[in-house]
N, C-alpha and C. Protein backbone atom coordinates (compact mmCIF):
# COMPACT_ATOMS: atom_id res chain seq x y z
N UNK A 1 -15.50 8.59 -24.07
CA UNK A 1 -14.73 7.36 -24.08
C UNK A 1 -13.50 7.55 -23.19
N UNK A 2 -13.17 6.33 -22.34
CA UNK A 2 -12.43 6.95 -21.62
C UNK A 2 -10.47 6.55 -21.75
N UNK A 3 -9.78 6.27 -21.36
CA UNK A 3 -8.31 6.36 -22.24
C UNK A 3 -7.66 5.16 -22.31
N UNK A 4 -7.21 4.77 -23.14
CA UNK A 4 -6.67 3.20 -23.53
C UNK A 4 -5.70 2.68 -22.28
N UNK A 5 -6.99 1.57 -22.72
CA UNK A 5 -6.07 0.68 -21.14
C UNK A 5 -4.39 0.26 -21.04
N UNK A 6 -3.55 0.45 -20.43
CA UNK A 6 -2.41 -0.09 -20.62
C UNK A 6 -2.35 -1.59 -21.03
N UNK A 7 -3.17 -2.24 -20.33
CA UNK A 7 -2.81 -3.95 -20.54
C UNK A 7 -4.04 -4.56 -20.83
N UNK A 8 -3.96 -5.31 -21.67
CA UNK A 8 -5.21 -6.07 -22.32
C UNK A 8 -5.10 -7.22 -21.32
N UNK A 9 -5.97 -8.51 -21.65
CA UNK A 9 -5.78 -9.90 -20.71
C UNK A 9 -4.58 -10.43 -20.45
N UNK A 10 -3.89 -11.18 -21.67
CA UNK A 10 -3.11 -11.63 -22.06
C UNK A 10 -1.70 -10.75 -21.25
N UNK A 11 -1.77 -9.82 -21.47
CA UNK A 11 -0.42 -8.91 -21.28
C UNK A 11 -0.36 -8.84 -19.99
N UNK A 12 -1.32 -8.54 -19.13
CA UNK A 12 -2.23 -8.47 -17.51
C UNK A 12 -1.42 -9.46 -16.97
N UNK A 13 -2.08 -10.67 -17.27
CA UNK A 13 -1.83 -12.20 -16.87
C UNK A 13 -0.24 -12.08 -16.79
N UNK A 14 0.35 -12.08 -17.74
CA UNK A 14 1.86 -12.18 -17.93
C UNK A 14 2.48 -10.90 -16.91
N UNK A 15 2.18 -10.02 -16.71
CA UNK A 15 2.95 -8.90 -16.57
C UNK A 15 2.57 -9.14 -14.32
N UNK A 16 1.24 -9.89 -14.25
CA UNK A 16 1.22 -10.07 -12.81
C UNK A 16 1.77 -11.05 -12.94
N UNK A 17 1.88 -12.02 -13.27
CA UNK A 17 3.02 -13.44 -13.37
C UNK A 17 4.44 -12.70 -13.16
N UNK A 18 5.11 -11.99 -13.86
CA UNK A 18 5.99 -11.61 -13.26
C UNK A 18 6.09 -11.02 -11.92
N UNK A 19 5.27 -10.63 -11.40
CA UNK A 19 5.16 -9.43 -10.48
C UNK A 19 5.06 -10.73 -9.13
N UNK A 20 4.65 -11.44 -9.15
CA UNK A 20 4.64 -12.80 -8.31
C UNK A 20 6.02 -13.16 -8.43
N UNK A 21 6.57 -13.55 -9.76
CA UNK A 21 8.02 -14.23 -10.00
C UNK A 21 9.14 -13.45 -9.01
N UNK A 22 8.99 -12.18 -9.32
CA UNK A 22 10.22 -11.06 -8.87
C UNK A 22 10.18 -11.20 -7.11
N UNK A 23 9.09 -11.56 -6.31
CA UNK A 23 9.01 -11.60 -5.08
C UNK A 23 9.11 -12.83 -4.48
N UNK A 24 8.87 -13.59 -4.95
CA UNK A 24 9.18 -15.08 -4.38
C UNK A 24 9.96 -16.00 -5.05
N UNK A 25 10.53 -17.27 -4.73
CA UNK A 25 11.12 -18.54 -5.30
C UNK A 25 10.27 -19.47 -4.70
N UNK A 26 10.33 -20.56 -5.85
CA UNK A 26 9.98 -21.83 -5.20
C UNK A 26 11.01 -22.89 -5.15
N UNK A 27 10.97 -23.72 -3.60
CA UNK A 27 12.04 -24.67 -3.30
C UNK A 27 11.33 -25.92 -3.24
N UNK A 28 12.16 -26.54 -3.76
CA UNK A 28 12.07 -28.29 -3.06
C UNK A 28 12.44 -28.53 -1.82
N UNK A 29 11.61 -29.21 -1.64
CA UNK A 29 11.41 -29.17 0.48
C UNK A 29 12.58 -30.62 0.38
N UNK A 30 13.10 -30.60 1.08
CA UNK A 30 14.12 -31.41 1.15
C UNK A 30 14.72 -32.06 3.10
N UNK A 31 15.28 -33.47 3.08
CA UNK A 31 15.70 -33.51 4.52
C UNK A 31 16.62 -34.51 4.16
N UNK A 32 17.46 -34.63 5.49
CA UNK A 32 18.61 -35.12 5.81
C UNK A 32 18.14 -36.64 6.02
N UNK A 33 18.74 -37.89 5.41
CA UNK A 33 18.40 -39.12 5.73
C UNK A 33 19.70 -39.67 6.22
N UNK A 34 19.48 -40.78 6.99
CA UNK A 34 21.12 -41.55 6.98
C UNK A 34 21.24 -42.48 5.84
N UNK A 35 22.37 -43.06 5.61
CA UNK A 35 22.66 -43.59 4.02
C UNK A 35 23.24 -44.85 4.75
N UNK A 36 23.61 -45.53 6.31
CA UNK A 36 23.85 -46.65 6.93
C UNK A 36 24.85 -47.14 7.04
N UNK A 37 25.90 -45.84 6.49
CA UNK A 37 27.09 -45.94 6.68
C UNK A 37 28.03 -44.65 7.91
N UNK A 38 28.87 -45.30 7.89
CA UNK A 38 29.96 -43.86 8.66
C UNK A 38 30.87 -43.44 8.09
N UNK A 39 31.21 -42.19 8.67
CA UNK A 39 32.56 -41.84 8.11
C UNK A 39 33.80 -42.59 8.48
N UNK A 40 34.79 -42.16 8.77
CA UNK A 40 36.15 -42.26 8.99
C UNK A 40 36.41 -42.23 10.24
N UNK A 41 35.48 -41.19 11.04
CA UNK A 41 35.60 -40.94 12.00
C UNK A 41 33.97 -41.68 13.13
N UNK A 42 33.74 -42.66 12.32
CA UNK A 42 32.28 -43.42 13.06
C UNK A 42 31.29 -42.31 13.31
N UNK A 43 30.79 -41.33 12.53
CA UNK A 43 29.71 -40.81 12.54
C UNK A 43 28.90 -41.08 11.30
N UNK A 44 27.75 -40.94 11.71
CA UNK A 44 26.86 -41.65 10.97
C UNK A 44 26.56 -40.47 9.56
N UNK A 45 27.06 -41.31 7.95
CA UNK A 45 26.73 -40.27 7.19
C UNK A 45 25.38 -40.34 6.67
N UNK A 46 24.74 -38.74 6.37
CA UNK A 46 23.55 -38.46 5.66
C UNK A 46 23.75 -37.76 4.67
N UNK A 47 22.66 -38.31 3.60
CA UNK A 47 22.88 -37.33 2.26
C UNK A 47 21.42 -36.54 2.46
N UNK A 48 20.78 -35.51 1.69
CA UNK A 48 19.84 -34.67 1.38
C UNK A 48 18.99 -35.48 0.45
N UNK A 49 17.82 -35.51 0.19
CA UNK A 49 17.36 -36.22 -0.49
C UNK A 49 15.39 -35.51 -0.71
N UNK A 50 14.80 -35.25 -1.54
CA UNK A 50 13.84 -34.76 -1.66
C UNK A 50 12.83 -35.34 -0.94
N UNK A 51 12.29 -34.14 -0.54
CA UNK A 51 10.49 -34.70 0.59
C UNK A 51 9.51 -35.36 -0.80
N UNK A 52 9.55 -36.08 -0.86
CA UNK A 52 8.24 -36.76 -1.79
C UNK A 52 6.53 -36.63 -1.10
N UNK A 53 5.44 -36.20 -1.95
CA UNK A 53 4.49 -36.49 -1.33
C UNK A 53 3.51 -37.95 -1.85
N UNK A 54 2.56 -38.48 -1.47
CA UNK A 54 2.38 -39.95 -1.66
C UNK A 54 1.92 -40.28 -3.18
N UNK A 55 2.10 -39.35 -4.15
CA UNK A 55 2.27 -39.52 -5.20
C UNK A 55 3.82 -39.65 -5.59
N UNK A 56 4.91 -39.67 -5.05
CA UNK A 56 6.16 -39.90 -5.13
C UNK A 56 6.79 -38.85 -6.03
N UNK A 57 5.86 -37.73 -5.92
CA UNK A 57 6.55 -36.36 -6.38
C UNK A 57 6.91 -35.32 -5.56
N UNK A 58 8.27 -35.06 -6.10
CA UNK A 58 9.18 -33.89 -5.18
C UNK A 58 7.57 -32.57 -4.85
N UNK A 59 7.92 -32.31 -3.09
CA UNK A 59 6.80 -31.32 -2.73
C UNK A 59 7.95 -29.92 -2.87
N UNK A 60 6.77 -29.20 -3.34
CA UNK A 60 7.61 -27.45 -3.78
C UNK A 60 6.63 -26.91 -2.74
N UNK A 61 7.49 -25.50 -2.73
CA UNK A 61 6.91 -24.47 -1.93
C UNK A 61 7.33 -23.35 -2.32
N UNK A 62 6.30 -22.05 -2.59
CA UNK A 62 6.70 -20.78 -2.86
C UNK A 62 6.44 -20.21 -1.87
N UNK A 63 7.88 -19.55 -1.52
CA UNK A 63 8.28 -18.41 -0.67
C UNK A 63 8.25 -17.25 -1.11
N UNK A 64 7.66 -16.74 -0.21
CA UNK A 64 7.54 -15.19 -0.59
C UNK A 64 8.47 -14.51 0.14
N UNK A 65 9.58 -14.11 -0.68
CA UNK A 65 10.85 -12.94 0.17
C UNK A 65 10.36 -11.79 0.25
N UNK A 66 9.48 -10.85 -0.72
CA UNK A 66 9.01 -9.68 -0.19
C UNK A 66 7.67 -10.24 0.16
N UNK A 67 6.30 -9.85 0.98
CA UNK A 67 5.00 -10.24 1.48
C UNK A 67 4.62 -9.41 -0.12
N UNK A 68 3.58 -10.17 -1.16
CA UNK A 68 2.71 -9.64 -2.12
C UNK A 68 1.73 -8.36 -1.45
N UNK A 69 1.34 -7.85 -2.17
CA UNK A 69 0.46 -6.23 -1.86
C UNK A 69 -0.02 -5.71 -2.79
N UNK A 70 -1.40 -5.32 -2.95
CA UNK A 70 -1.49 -4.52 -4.33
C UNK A 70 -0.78 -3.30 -4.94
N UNK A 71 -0.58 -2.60 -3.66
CA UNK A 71 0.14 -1.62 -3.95
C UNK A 71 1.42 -1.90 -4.32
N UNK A 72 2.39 -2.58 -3.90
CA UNK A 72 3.27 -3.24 -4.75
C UNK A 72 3.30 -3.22 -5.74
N UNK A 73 2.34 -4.51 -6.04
CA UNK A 73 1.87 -4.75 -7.50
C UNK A 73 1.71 -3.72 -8.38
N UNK A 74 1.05 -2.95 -8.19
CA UNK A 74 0.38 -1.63 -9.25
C UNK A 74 1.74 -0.72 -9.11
N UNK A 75 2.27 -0.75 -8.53
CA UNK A 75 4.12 -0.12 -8.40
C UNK A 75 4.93 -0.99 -9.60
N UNK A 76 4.69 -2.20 -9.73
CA UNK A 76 6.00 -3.13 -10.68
C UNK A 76 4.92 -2.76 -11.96
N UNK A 77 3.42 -3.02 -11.91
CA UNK A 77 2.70 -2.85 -13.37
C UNK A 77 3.11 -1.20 -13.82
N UNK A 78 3.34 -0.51 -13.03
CA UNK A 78 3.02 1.27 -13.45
C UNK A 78 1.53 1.57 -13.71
N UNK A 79 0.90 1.14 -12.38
CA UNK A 79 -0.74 2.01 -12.43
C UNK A 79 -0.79 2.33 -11.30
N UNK A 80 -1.97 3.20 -11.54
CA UNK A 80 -2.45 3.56 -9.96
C UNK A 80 -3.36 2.67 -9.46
N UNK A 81 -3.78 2.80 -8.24
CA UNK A 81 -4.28 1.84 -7.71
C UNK A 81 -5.94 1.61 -8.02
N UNK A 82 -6.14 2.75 -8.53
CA UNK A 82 -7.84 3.32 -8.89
C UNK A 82 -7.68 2.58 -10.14
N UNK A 83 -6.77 2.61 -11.03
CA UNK A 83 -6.87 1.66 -12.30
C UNK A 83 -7.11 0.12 -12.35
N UNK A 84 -6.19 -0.04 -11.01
CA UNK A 84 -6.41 -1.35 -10.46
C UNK A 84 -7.72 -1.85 -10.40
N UNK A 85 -8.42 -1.29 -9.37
CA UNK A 85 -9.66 -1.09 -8.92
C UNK A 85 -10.57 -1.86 -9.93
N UNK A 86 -10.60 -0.30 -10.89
CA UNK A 86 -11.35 -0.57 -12.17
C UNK A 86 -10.99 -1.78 -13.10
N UNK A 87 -9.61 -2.14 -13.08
CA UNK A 87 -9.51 -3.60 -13.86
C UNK A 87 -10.21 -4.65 -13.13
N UNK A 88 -10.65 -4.60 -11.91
CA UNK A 88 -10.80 -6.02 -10.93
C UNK A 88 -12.72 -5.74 -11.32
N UNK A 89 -12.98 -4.57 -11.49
CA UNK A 89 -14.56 -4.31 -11.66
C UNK A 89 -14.90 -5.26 -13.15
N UNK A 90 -15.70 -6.29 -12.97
CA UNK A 90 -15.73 -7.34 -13.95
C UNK A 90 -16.75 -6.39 -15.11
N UNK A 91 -18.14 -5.92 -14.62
CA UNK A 91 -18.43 -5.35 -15.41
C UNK A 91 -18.04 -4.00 -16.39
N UNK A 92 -17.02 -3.40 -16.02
CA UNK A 92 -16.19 -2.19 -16.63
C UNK A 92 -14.88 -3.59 -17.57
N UNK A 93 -14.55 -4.17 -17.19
CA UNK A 93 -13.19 -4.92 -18.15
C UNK A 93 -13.39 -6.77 -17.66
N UNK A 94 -14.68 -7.13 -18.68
CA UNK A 94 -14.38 -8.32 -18.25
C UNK A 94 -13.70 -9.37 -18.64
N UNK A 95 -13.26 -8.91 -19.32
CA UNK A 95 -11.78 -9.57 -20.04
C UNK A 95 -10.80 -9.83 -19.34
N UNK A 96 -10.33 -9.16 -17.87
CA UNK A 96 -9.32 -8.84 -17.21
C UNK A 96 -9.70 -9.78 -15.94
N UNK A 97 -11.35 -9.80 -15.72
CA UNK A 97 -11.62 -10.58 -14.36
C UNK A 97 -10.68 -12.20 -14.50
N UNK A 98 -10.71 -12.87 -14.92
CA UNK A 98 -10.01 -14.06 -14.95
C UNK A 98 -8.53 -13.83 -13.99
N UNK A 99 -7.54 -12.67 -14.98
CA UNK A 99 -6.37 -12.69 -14.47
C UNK A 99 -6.54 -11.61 -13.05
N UNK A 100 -7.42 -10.75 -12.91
CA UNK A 100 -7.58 -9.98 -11.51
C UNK A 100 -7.96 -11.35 -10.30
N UNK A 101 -8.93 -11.98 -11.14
CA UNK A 101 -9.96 -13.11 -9.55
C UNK A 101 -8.17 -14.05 -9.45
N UNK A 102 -7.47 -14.26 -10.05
CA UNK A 102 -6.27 -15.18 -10.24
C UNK A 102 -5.07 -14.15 -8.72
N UNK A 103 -5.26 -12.59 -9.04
CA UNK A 103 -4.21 -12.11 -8.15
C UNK A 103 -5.17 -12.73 -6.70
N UNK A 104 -6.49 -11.96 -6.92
CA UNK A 104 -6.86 -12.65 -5.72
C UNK A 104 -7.10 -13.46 -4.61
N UNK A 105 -6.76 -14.94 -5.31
CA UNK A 105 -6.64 -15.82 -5.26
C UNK A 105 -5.12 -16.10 -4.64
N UNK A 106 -3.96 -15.57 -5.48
CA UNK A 106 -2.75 -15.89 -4.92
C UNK A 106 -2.63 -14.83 -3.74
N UNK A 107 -3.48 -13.50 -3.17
CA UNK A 107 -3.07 -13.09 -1.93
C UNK A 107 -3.60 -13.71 -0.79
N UNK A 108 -4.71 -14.53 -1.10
CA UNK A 108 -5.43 -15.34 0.01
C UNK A 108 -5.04 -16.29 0.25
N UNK A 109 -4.17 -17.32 -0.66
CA UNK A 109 -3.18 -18.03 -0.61
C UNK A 109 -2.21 -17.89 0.39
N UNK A 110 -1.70 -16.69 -0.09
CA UNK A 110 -0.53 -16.19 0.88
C UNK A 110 -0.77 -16.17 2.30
N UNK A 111 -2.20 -15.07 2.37
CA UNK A 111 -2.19 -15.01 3.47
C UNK A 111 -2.83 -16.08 4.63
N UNK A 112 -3.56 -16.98 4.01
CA UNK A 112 -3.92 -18.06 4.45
C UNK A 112 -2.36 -18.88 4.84
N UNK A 113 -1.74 -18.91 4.47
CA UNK A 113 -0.07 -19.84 4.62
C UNK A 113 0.32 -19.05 5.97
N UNK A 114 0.54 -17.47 5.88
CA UNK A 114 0.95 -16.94 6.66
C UNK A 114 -0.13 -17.07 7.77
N UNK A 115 -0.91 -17.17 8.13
CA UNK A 115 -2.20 -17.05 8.82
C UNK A 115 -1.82 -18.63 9.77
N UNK A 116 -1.33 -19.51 9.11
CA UNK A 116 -1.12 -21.02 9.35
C UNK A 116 0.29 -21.04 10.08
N UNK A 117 0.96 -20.45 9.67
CA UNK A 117 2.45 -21.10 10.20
C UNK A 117 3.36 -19.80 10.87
N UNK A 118 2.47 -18.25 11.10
CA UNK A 118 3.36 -17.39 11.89
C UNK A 118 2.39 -17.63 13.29
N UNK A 119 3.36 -17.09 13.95
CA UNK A 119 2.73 -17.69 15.16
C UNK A 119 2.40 -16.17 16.41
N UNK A 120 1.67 -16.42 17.69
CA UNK A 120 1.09 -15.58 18.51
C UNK A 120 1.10 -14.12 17.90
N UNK A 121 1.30 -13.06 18.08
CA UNK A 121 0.92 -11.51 17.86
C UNK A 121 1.04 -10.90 16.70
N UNK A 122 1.46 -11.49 16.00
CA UNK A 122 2.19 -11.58 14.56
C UNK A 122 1.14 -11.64 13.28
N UNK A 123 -0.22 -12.00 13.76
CA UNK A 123 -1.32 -12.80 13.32
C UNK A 123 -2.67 -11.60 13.39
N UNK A 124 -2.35 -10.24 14.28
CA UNK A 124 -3.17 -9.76 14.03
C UNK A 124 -4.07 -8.60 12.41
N UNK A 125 -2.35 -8.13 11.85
CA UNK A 125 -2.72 -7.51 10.89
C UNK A 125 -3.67 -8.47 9.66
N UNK A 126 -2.73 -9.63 9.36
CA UNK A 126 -3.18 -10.93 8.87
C UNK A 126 -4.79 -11.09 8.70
N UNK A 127 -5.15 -11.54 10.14
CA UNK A 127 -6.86 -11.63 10.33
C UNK A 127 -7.70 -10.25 9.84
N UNK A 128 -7.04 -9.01 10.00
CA UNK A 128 -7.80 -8.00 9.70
C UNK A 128 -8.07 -7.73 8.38
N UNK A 129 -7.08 -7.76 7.90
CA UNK A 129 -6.91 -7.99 6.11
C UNK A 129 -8.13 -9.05 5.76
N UNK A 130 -7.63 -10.50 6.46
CA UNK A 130 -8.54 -11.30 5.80
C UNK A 130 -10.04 -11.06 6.10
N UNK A 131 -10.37 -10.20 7.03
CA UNK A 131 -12.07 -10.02 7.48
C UNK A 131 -12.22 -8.78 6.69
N UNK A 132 -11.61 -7.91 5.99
CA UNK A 132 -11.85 -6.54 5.40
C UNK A 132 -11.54 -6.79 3.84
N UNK A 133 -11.14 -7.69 3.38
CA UNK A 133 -10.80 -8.03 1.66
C UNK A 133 -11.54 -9.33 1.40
N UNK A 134 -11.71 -10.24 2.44
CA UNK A 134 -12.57 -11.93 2.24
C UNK A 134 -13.43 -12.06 2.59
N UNK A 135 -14.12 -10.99 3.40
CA UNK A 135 -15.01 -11.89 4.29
C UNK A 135 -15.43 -12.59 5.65
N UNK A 136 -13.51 -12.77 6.11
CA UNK A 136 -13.90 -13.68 6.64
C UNK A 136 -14.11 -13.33 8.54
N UNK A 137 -14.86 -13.95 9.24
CA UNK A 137 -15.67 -13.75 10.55
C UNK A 137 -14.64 -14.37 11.67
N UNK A 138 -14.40 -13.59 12.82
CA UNK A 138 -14.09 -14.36 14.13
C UNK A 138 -15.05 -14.60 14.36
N UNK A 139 -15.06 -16.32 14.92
CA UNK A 139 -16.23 -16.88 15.79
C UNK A 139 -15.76 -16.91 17.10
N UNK A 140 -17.03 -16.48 18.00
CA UNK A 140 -16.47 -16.68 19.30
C UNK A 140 -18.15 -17.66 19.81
N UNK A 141 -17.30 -18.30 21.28
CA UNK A 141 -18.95 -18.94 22.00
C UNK A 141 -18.70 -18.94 23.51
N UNK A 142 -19.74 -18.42 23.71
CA UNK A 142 -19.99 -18.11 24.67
C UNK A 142 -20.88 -19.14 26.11
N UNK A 143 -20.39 -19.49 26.98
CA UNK A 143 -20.69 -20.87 27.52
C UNK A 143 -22.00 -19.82 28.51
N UNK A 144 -23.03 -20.44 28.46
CA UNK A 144 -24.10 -19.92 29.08
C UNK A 144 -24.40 -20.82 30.51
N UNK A 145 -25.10 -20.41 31.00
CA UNK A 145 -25.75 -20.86 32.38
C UNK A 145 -26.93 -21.26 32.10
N UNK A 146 -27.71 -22.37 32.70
CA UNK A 146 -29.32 -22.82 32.29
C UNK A 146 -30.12 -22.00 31.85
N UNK A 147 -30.28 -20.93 33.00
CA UNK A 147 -30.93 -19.75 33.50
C UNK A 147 -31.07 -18.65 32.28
N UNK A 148 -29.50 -18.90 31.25
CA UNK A 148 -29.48 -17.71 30.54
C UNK A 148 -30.27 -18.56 29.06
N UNK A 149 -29.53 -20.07 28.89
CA UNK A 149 -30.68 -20.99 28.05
C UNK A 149 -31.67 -20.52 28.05
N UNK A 150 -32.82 -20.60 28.85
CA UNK A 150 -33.96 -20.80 29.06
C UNK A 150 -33.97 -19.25 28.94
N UNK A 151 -33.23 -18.31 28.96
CA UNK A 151 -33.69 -17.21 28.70
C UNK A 151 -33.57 -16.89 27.01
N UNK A 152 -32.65 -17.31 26.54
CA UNK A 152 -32.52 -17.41 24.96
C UNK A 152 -33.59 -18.24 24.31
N UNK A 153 -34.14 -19.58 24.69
CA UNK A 153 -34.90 -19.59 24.33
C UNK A 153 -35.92 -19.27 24.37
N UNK A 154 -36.60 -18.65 25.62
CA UNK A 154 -38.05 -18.01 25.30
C UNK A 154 -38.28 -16.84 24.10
N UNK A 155 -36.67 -16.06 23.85
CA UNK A 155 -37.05 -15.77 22.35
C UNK A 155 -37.09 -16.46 21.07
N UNK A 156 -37.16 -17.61 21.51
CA UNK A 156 -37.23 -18.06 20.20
C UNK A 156 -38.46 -19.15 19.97
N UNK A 157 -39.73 -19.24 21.03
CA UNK A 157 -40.28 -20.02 21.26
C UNK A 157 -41.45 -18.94 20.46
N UNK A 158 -43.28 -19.88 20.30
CA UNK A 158 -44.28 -19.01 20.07
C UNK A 158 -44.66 -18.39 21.34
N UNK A 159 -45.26 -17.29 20.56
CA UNK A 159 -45.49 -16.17 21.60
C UNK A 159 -46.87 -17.22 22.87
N UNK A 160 -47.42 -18.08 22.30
CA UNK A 160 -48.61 -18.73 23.47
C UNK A 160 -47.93 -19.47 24.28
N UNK A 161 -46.34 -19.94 23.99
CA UNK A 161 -45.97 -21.34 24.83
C UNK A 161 -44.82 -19.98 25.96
N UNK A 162 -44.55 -19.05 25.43
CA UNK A 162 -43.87 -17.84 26.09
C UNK A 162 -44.56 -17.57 27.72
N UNK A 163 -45.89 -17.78 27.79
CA UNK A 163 -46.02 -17.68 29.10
C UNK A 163 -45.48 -18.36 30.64
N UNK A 164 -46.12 -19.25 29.78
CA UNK A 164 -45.71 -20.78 30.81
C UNK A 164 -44.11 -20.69 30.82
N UNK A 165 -43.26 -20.57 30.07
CA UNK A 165 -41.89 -20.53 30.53
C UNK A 165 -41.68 -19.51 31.16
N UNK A 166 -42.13 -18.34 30.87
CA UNK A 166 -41.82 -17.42 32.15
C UNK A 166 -42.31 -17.49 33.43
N UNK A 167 -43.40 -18.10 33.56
CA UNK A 167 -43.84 -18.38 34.88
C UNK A 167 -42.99 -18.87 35.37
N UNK A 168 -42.33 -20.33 34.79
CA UNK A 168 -41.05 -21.51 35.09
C UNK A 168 -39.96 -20.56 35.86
N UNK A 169 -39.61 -19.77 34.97
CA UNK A 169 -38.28 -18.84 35.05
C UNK A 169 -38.72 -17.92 36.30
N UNK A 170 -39.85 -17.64 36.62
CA UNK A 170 -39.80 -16.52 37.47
C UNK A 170 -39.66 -17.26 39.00
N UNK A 171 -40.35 -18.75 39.02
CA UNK A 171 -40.50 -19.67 39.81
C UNK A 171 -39.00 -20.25 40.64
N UNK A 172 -38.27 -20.08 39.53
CA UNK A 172 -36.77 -20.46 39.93
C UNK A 172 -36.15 -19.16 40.67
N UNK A 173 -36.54 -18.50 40.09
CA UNK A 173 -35.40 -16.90 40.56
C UNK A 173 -36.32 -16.62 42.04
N UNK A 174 -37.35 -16.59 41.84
CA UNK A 174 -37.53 -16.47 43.34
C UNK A 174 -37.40 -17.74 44.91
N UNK A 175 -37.02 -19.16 43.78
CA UNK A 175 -36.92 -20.39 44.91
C UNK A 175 -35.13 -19.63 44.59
N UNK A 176 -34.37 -19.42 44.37
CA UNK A 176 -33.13 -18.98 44.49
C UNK A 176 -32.59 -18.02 45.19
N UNK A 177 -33.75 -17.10 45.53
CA UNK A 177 -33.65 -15.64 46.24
C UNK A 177 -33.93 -15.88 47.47
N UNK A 178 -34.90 -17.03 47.82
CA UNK A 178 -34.84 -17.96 49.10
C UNK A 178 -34.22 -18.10 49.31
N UNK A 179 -33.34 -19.29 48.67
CA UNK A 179 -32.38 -19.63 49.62
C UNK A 179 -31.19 -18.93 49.94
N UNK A 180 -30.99 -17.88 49.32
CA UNK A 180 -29.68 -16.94 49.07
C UNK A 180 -29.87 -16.16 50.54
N UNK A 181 -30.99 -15.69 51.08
CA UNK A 181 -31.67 -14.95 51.74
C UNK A 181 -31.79 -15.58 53.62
């Protein structure tokens, strides 16, 4: 049997809730309006007034002052990171998956925000993280030439209709070597 877990669900949940709290604030997004009056001195006064979104509720935003990290994290809980590990393994503690899939969730968050609004070179650690912890794929495309078409598709055609296009293809490369010639 192996040695009593430090944190049950309940305690987990709460104790990474803090561990989120201690690194970030959340603000009310707020801007400067004019109010259609002036001062004293004929400049136009503005008061501050909350960003509403079209539900006519104040929009929040959590900032993250330190960047979240597991290692962090397992630094403010007091575990190692292998404990970690094993709490996020649903079948070893599945009691715990709820509040582990929940951290997960708020680092992809994060880094999805950061991924959105830092800008040029800044962006590479970011993507690597997110393709080595999410999943997720650079797409690239590649603009082809007829020549290379028609070469992609003859793999993908049946092997009986495969002739006749290569004949096609061989027909071109040598009316091309003509005229090059």
């Amino acid at each position: 049997m192996g040695a009593k877990r430090k944190y049950g669900a309940r305690s987990l949940r709460k104790a990474l809730e803090g561990y989120f709290a201690s690194i970030s604030r959340t603000i009310t997004l707020t801007e400067r309006v004019p109010t259609g009056t002036t001062d004293e001195w004929g400049h136009e006064v503005k008061k501050t007034v909350d960003i509403c979104n079209d539900a006519r509720e104040p929009i929040r935003r959590r900032i993250f002052e330190v960047p979240p990290s597991i290692g962090a994290m397992c630094d403010y809980l007091g575990i190692h990171r292998s404990t970690w590990d094993n709490y996020c393994d649903a079948s070893l503690n599945p009691d715990l998956a709820e509040a582990t899939e929940w951290v997960n969730e708020q680092l992809l968050a994060y880094l999805e925000m950061e991924l959105l609004t830092r800008s040029g070179s800044n962006l590479k650690g970011i993507i690597q993280y997110l393709q080595n912890h999410y999943g997720y794929a650079e797409r690239r495309e590649v603009e082809m030439g007829p020549g290379a078409r028609k070469a992609m598709t003859v793999a993908t055609i049946p092997a009986s209709e495969r002739a006749a296009l290569l004949r096609e293809l061989m027909e071109e490369f040598r009316e091309g070597d003509e005229s090059d010639g």
